[in-house]
Protein backbone atom coordinates (compact mmCIF):
# COMPACT_ATOMS: atom_id res chain seq x y z
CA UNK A 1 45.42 41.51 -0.27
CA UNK A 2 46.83 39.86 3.05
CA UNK A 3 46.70 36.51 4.31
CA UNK A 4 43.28 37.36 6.66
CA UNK A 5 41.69 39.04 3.67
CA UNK A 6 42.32 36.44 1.47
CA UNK A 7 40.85 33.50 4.49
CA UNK A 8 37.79 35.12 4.75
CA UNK A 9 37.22 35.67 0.50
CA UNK A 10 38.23 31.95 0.12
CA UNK A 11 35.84 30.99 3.16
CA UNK A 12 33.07 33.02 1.84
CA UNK A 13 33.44 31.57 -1.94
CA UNK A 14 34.06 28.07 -0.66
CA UNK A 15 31.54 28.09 2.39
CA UNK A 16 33.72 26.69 4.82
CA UNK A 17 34.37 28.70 8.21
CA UNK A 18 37.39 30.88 8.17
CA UNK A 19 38.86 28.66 10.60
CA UNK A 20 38.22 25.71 8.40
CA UNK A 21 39.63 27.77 5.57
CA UNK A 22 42.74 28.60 7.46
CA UNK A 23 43.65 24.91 8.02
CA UNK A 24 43.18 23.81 4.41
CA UNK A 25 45.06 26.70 3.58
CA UNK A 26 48.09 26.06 6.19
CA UNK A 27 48.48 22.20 5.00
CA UNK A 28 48.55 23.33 1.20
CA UNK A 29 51.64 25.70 2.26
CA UNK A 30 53.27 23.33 4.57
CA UNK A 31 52.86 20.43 1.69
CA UNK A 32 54.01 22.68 -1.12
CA UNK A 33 57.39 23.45 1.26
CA UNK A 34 57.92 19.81 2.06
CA UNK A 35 57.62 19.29 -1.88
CA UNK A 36 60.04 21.91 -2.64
CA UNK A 37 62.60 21.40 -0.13
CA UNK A 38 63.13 17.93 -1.88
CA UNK A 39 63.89 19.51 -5.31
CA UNK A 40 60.39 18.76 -6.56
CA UNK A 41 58.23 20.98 -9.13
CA UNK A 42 54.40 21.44 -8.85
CA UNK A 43 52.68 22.12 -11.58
CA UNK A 44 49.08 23.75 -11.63
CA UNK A 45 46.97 22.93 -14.70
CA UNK A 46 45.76 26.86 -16.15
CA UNK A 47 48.34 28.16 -13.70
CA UNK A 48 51.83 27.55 -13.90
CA UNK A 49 54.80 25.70 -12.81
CA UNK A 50 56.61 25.96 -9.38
CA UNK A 51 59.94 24.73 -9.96
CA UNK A 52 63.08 24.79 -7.52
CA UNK A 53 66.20 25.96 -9.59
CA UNK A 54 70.05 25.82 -8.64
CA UNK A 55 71.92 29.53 -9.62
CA UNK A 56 75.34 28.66 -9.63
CA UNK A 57 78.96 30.01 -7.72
CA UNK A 58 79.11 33.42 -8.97
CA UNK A 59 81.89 36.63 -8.89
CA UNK A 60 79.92 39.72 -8.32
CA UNK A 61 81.87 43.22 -8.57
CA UNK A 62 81.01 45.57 -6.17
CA UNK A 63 80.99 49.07 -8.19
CA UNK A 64 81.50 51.34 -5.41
CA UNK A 65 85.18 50.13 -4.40
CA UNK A 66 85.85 47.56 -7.11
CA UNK A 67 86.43 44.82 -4.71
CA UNK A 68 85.13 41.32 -6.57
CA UNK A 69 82.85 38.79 -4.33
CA UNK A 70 82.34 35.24 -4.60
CA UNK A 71 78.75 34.88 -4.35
CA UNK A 72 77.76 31.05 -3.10
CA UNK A 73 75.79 28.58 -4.87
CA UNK A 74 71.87 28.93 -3.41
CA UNK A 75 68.31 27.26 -4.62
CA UNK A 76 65.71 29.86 -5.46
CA UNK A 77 61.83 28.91 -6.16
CA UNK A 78 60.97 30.17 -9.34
CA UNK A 79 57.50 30.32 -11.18
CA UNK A 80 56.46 30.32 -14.41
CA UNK A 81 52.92 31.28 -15.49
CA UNK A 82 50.47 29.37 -17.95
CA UNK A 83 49.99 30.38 -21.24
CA UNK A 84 45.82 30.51 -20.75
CA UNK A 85 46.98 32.56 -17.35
CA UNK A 86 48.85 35.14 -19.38
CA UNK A 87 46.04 35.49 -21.80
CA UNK A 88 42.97 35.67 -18.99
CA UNK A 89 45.43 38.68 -17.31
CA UNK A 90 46.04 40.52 -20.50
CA UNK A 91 42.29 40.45 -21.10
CA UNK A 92 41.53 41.68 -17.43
CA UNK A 93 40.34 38.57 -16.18
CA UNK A 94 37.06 38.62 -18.08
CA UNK A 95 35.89 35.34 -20.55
């Protein structure tokens, strides 16, 4: 599903106007960055956790010509899914 298709399904469920739908959706994005970019988590209950994590100063080999790397230290967003998630998936989504 793309962002348009999934506007007008959360417009339509919600009864809001697409346009309506799009700025609700836009602020929840730009919050979520702003949260993140200042090392935050987010948790969402029957979800799962957003969490920013640190992967540390690495030496990568490169297999082709053997030549090692240093690899820098970089943040990567991570997510972990809810336990009542998992389940609802591995039963299809039906309750």
């Amino acid at each position: 599903m793309n962002n348009k298709a999934f506007i007008s399904n959360l417009a339509y469920v919600t009864d809001h106007s697409v346009r309506d739908t799009q700025v609700l959706v836009n602020s929840l994005v730009a919050e979520m960055t702003s949260l993140f970019e200042e090392d935050n988590s987010l948790v969402v209950p029957s979800f799962g956790t957003f969490e920013v994590k640190k992967k540390l100063e690495r030496v990568l080999l490169n297999p082709v010509t053997g030549q090692r790397m240093l690899v820098p230290p970089k943040l990567t967003l991570t997510f972990k899914s809810s336990n009542t998630l998992k389940e609802r998936i591995q039963k299809g989504g039906e309750e």
